[in-house]
N, C-alpha and C. Protein backbone atom coordinates (compact mmCIF):
# COMPACT_ATOMS: atom_id res chain seq x y z
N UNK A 1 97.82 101.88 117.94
CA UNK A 1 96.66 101.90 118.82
C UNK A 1 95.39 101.70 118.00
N UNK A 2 95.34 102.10 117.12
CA UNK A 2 93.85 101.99 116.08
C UNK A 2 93.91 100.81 115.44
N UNK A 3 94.94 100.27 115.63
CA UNK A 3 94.67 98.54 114.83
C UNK A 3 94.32 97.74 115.79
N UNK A 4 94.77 98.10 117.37
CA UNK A 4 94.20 97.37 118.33
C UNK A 4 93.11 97.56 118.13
N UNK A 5 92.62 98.42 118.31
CA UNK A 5 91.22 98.81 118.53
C UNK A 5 90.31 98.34 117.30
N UNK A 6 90.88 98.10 116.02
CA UNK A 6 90.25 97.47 115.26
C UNK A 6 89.90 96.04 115.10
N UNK A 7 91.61 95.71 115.70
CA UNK A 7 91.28 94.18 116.02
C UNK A 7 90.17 93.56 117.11
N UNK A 8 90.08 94.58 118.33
CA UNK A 8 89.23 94.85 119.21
C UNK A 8 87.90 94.30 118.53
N UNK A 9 87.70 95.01 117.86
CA UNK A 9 86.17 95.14 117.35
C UNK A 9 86.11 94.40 116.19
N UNK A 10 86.86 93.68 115.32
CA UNK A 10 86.87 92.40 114.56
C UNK A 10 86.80 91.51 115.79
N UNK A 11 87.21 91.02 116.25
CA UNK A 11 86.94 90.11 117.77
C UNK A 11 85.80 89.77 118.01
N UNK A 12 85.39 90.62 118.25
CA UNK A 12 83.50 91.03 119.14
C UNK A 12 82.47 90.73 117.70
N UNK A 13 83.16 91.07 116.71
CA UNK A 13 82.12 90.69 115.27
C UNK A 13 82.41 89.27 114.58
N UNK A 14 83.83 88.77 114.30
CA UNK A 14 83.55 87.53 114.33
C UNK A 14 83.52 86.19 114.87
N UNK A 15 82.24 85.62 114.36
CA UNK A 15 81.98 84.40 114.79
C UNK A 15 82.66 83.16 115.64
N UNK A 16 84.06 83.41 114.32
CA UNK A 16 85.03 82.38 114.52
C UNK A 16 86.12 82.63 115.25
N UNK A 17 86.18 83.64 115.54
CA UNK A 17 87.53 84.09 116.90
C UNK A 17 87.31 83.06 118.18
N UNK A 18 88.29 82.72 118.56
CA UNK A 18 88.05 81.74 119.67
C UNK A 18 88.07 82.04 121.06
N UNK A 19 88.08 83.66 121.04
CA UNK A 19 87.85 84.22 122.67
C UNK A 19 86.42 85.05 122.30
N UNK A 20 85.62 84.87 121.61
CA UNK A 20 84.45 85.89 121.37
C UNK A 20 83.51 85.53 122.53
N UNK A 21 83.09 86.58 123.17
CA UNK A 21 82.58 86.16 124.55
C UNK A 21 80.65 85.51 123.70
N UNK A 22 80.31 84.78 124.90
CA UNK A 22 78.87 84.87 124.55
C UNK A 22 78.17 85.83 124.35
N UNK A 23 77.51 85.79 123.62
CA UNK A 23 76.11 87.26 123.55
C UNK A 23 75.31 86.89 124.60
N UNK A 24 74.61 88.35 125.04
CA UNK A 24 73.48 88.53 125.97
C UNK A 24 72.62 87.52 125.10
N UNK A 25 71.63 86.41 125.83
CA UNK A 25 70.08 85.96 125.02
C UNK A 25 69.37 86.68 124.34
N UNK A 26 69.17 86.66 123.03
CA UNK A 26 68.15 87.76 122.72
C UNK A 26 66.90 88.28 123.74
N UNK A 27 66.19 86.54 124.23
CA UNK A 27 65.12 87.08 124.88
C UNK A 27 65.15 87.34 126.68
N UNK A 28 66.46 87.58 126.75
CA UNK A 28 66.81 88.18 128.18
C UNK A 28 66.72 90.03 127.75
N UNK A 29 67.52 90.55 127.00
CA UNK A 29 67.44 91.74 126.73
C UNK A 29 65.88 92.59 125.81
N UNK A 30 64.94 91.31 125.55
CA UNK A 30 63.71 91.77 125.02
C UNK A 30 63.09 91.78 126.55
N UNK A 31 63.16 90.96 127.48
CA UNK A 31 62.50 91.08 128.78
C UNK A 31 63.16 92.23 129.35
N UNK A 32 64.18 92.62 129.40
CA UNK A 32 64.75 93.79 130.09
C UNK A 32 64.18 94.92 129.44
N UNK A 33 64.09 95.46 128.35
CA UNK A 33 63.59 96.51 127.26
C UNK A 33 62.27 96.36 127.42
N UNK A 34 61.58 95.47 127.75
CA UNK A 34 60.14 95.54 127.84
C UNK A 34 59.51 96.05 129.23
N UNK A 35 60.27 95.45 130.65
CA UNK A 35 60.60 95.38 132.12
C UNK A 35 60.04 96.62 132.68
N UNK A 36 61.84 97.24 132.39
CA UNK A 36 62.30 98.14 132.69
C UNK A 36 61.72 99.86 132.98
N UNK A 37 61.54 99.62 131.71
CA UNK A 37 60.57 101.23 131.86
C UNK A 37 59.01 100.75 132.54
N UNK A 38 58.86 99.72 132.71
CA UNK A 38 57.15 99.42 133.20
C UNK A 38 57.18 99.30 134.91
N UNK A 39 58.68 99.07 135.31
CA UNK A 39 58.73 98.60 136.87
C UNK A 39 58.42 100.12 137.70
N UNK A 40 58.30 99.98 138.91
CA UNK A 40 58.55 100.90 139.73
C UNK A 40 59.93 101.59 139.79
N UNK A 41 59.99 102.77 140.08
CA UNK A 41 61.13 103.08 140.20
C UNK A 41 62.12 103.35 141.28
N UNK A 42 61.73 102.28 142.36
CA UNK A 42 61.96 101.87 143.81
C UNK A 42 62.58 100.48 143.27
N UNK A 43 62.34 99.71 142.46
CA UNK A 43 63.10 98.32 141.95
C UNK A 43 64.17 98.60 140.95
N UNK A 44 63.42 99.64 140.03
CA UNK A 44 64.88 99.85 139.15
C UNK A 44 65.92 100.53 139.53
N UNK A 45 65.27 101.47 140.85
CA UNK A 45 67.13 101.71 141.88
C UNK A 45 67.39 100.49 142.26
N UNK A 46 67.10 99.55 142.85
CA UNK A 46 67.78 98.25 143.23
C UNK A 46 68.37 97.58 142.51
N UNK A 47 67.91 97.50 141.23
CA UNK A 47 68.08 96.96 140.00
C UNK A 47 69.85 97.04 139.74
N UNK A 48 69.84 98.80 139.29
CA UNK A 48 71.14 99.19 139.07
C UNK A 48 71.64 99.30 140.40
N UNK A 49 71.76 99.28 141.27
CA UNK A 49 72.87 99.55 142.33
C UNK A 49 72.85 97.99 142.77
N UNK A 50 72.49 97.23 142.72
CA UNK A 50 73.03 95.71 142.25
C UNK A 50 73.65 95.26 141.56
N UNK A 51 73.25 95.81 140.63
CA UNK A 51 74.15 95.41 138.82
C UNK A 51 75.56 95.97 139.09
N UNK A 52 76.03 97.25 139.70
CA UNK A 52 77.36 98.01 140.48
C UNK A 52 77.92 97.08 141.08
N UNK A 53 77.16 96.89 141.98
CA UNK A 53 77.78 95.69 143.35
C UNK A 53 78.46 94.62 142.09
N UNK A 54 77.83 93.98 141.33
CA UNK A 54 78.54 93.20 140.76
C UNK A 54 79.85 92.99 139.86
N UNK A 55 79.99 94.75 139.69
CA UNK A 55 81.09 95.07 138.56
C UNK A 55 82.41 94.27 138.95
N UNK A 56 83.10 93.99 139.93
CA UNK A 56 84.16 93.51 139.95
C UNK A 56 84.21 91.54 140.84
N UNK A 57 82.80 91.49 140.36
CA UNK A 57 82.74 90.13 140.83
C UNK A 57 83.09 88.62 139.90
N UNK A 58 82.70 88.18 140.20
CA UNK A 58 82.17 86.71 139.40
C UNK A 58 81.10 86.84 139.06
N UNK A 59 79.98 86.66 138.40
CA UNK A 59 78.58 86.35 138.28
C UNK A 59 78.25 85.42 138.69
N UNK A 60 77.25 85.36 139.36
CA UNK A 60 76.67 84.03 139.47
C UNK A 60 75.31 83.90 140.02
N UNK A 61 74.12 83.83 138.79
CA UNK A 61 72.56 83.92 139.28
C UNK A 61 72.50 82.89 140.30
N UNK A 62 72.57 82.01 140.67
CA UNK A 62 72.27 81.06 141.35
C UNK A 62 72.47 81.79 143.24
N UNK A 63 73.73 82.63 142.83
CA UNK A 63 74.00 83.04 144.72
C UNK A 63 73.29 84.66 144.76
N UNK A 64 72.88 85.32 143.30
CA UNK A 64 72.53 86.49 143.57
C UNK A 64 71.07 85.90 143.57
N UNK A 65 70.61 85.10 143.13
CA UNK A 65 69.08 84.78 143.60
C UNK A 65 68.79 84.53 145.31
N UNK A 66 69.74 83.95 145.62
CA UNK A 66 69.88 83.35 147.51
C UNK A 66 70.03 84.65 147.65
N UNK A 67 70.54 85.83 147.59
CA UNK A 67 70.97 87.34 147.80
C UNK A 67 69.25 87.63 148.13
N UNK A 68 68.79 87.99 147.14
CA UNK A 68 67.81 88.26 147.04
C UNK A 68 66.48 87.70 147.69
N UNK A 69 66.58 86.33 147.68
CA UNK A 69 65.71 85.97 148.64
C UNK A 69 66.16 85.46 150.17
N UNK A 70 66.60 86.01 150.56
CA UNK A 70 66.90 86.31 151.78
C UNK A 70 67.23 87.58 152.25
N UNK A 71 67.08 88.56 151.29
CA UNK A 71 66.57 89.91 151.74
C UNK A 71 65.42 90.47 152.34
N UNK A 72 65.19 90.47 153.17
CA UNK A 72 64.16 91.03 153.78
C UNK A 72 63.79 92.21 152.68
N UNK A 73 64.14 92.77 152.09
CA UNK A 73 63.30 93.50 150.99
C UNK A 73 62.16 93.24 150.01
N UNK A 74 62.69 91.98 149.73
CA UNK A 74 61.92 91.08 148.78
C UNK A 74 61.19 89.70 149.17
N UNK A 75 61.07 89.82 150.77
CA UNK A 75 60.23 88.39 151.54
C UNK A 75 59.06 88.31 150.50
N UNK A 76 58.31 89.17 150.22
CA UNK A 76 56.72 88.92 149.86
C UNK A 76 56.78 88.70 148.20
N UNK A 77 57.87 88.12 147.46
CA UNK A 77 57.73 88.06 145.96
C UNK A 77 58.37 86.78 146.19
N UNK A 78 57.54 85.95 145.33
CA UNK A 78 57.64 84.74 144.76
C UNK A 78 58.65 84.55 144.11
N UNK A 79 59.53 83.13 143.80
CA UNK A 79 60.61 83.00 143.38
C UNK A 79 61.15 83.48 141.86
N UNK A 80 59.48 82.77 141.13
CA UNK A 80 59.67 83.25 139.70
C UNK A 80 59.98 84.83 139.68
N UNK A 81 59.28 85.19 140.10
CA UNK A 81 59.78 86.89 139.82
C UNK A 81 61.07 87.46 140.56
N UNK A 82 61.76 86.54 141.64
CA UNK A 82 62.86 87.46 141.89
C UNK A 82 63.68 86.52 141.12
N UNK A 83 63.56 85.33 140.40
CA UNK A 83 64.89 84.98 138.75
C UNK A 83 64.29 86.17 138.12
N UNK A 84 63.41 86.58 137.71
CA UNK A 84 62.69 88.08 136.95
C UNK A 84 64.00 88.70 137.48
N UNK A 85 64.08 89.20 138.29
CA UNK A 85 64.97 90.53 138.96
C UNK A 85 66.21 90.08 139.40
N UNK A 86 66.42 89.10 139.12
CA UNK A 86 68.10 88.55 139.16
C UNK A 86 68.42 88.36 137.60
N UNK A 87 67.61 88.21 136.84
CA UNK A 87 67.66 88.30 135.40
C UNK A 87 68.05 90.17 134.84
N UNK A 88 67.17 90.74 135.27
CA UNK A 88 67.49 92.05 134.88
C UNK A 88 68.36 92.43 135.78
N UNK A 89 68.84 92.50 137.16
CA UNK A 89 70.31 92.53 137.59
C UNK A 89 71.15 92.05 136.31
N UNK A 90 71.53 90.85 136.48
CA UNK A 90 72.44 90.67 135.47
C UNK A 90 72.41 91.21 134.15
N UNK A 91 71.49 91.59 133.31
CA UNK A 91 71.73 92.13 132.40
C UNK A 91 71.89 93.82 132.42
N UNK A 92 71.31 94.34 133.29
CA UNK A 92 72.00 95.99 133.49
C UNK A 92 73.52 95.54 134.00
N UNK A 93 73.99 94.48 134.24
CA UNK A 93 75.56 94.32 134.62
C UNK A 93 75.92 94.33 133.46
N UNK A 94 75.64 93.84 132.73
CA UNK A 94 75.94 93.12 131.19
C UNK A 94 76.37 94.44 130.42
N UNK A 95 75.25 95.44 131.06
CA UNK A 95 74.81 96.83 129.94
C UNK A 95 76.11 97.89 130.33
N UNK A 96 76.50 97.68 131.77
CA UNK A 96 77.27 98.58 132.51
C UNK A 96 78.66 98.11 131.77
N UNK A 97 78.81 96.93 131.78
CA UNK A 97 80.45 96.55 131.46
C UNK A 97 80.22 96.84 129.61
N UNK A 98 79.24 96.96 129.25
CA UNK A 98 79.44 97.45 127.49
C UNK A 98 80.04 98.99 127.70
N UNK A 99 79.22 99.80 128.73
CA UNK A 99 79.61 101.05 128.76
C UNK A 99 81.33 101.27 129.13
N UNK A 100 81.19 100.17 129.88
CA UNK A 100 83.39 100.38 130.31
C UNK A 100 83.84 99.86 129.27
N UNK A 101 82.75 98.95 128.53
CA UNK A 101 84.13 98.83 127.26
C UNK A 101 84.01 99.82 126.70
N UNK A 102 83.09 100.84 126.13
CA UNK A 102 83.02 101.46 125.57
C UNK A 102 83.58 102.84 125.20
N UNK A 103 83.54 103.33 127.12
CA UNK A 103 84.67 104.35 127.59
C UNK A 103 86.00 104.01 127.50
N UNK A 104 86.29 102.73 128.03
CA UNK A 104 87.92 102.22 127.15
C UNK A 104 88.29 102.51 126.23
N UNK A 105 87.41 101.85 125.00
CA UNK A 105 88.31 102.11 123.77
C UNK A 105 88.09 103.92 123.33
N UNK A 106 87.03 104.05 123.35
CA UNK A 106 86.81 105.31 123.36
C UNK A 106 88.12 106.02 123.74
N UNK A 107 88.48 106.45 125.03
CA UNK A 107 90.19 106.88 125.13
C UNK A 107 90.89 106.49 124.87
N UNK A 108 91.08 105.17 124.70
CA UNK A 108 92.40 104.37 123.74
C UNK A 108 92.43 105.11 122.46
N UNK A 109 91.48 105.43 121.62
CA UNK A 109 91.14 105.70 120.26
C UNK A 109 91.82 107.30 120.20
N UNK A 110 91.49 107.77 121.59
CA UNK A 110 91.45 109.35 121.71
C UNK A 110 92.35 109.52 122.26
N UNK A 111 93.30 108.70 122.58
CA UNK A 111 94.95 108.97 123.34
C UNK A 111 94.77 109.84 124.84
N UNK A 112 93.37 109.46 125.09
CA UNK A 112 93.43 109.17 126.63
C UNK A 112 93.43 108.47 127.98
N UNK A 113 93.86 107.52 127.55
CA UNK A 113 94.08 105.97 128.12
C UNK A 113 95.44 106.54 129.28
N UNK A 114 95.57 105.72 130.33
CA UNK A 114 96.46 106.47 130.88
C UNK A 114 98.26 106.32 130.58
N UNK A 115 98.45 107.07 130.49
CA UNK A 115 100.29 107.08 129.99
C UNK A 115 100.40 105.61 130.74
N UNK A 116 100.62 105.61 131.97
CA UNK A 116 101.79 104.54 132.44
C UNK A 116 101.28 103.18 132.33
N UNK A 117 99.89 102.70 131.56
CA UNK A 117 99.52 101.81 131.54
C UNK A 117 100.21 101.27 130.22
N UNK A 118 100.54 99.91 130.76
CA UNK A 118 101.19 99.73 128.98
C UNK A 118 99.91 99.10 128.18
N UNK A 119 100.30 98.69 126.85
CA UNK A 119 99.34 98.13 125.78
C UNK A 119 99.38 96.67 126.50
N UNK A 120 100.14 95.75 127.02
CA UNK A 120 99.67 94.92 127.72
C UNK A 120 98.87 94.40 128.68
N UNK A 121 98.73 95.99 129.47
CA UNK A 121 97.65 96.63 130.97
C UNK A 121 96.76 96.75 129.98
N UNK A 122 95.98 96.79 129.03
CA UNK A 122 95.30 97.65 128.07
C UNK A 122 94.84 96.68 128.19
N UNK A 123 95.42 95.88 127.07
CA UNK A 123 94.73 94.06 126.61
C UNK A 123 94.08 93.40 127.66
N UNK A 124 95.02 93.44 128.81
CA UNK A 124 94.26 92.59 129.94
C UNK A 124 93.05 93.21 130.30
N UNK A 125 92.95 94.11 130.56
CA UNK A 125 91.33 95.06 130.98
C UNK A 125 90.50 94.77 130.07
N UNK A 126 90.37 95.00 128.41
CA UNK A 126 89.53 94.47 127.84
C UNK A 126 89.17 93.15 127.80
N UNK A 127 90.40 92.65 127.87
CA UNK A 127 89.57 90.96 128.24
C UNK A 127 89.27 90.80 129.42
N UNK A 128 89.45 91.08 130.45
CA UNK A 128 88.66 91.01 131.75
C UNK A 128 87.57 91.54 131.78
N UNK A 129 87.32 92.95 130.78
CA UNK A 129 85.53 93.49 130.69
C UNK A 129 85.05 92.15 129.92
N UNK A 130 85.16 91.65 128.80
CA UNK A 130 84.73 90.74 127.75
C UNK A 130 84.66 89.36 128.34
N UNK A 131 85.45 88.98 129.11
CA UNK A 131 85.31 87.87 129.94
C UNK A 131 84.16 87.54 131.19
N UNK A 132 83.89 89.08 131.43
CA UNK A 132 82.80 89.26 132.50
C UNK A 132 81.62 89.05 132.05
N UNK A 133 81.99 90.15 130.60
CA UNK A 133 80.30 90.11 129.65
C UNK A 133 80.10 88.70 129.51
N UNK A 134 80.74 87.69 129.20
CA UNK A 134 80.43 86.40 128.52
C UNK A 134 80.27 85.90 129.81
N UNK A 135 80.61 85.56 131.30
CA UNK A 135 79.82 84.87 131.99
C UNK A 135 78.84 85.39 132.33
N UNK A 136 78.47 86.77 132.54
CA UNK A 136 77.18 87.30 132.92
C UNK A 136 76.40 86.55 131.65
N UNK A 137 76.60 86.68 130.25
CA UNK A 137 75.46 86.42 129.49
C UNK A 137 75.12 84.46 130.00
N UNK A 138 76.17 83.96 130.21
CA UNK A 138 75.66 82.38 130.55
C UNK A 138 75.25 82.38 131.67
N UNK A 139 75.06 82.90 132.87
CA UNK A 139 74.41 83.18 133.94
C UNK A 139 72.85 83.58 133.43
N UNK A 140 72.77 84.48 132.67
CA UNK A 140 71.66 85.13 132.38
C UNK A 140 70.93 83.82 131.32
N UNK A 141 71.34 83.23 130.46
CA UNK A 141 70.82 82.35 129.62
C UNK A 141 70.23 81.22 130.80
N UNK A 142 71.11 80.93 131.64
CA UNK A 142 70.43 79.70 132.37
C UNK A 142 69.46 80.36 133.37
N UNK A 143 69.39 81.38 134.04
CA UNK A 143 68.24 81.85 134.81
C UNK A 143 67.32 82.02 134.48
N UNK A 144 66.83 83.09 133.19
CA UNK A 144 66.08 83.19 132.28
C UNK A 144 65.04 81.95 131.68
N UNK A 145 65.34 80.79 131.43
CA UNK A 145 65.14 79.62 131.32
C UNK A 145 63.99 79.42 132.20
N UNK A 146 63.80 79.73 133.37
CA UNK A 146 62.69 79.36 134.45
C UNK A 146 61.91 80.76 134.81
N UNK A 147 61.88 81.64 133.43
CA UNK A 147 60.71 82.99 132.88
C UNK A 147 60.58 82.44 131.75
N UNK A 148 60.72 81.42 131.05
CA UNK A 148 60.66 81.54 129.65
C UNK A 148 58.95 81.99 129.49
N UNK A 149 58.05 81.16 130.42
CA UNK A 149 56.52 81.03 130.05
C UNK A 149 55.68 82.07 129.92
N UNK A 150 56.47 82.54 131.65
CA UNK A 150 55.02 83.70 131.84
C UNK A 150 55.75 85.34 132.49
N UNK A 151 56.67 85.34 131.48
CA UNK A 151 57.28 86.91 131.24
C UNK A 151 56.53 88.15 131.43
N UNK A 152 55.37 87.88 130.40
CA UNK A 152 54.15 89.23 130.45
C UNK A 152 53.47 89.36 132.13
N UNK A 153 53.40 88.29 132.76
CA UNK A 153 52.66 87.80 133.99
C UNK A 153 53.73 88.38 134.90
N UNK A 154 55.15 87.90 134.62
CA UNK A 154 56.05 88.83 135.72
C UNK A 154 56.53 90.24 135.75
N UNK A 155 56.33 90.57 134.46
CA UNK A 155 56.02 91.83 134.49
C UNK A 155 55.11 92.85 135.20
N UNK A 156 53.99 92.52 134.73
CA UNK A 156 52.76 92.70 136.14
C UNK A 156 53.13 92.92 137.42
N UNK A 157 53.31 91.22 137.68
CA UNK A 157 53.92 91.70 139.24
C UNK A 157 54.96 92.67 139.36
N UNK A 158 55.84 93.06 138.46
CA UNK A 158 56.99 94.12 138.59
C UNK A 158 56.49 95.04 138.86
N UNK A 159 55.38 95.45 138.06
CA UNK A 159 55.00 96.41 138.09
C UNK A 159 53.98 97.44 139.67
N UNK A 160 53.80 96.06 140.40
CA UNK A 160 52.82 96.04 141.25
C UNK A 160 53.80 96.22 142.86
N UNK A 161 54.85 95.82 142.50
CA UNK A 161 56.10 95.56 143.79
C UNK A 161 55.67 96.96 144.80
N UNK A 162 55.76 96.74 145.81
CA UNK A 162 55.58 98.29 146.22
C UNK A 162 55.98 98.07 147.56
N UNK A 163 56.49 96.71 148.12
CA UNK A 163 56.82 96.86 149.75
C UNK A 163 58.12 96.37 149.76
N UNK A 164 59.40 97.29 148.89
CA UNK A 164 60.93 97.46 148.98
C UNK A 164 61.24 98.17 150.07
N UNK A 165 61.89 97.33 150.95
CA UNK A 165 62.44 98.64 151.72
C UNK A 165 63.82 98.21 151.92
N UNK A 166 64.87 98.30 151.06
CA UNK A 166 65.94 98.31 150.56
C UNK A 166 66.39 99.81 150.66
């Protein structure tokens, strides 16, 4: 079990492994870290209980943006800022499935993984978390793309949101 778990984590570190999922964008997770603590805290519940909704999905910014703007929650915000908030959706998804990997191996390591699951049930779950992380991060790289300019500016407006009624 600890060599899995080592191999696990040689995986995720090198380069040249040929299932290494994509990384989050650097400057998707500097917009989230910057965001986050500045938004209301009426968006960053939406935020994460979106990012949930997504745990056992597909990703895909393109239909969680149509989600979003066609919510009557979010009629009165402009497009750029709800890719803003389909951007940080996806990356608190991103953040949530690090934490299940994390609680995974964590009991794998600690021989609390469940008995009747075999090491084959094992393998497949981590690559289904790692497989998720890597399309969320290419979802997030191409949305992100249309904030590259005026990040500090959508922030603002994050900050200003105040007619959620979600």
């Amino acid at each position: 079990m600890r060599n899995f778990v080592l191999l696990l984590f040689a995986a995720f570190q090198n380069k040249g492994f040929s299932q290494v999922p994509m990384a989050m964008p650097p400057e998707a997770d500097a917009f989230y870290n910057k965001a986050m603590p500045n938004i209301k805290p009426r968006l960053k519940t939406i935020i994460v209980s979106e990012a949930k909704l997504l745990k056992n999905t597909r990703p895909n910014g393109d239909s969680l943006f149509n989600v979003l703007h066609t919510s009557a929650a979010f009629k009165n915000i402009i497009d750029r800022d709800l890719h803003a908030i389909t951007t940080l959706i996806m990356v608190q998804a991103s953040k949530d499935a690090d934490e299940d990997l994390k609680k995974m191996v964590i009991a794998m390591r600690n021989g609390q993984a469940t008995p009747s699951e075999s090491e084959d049930e094992k393998k497949l779950r981590l690559e289904l978390i790692s497989r998720r992380k890597s399309e969320i991060a290419e979802q997030v790289s191409l949305v992100i793309q249309g904030i590259t300019d005026s990040r500090e500016m959508i922030i603002e407006n994050l900050k200003k949101v105040s007619s959620l009624s979600r």
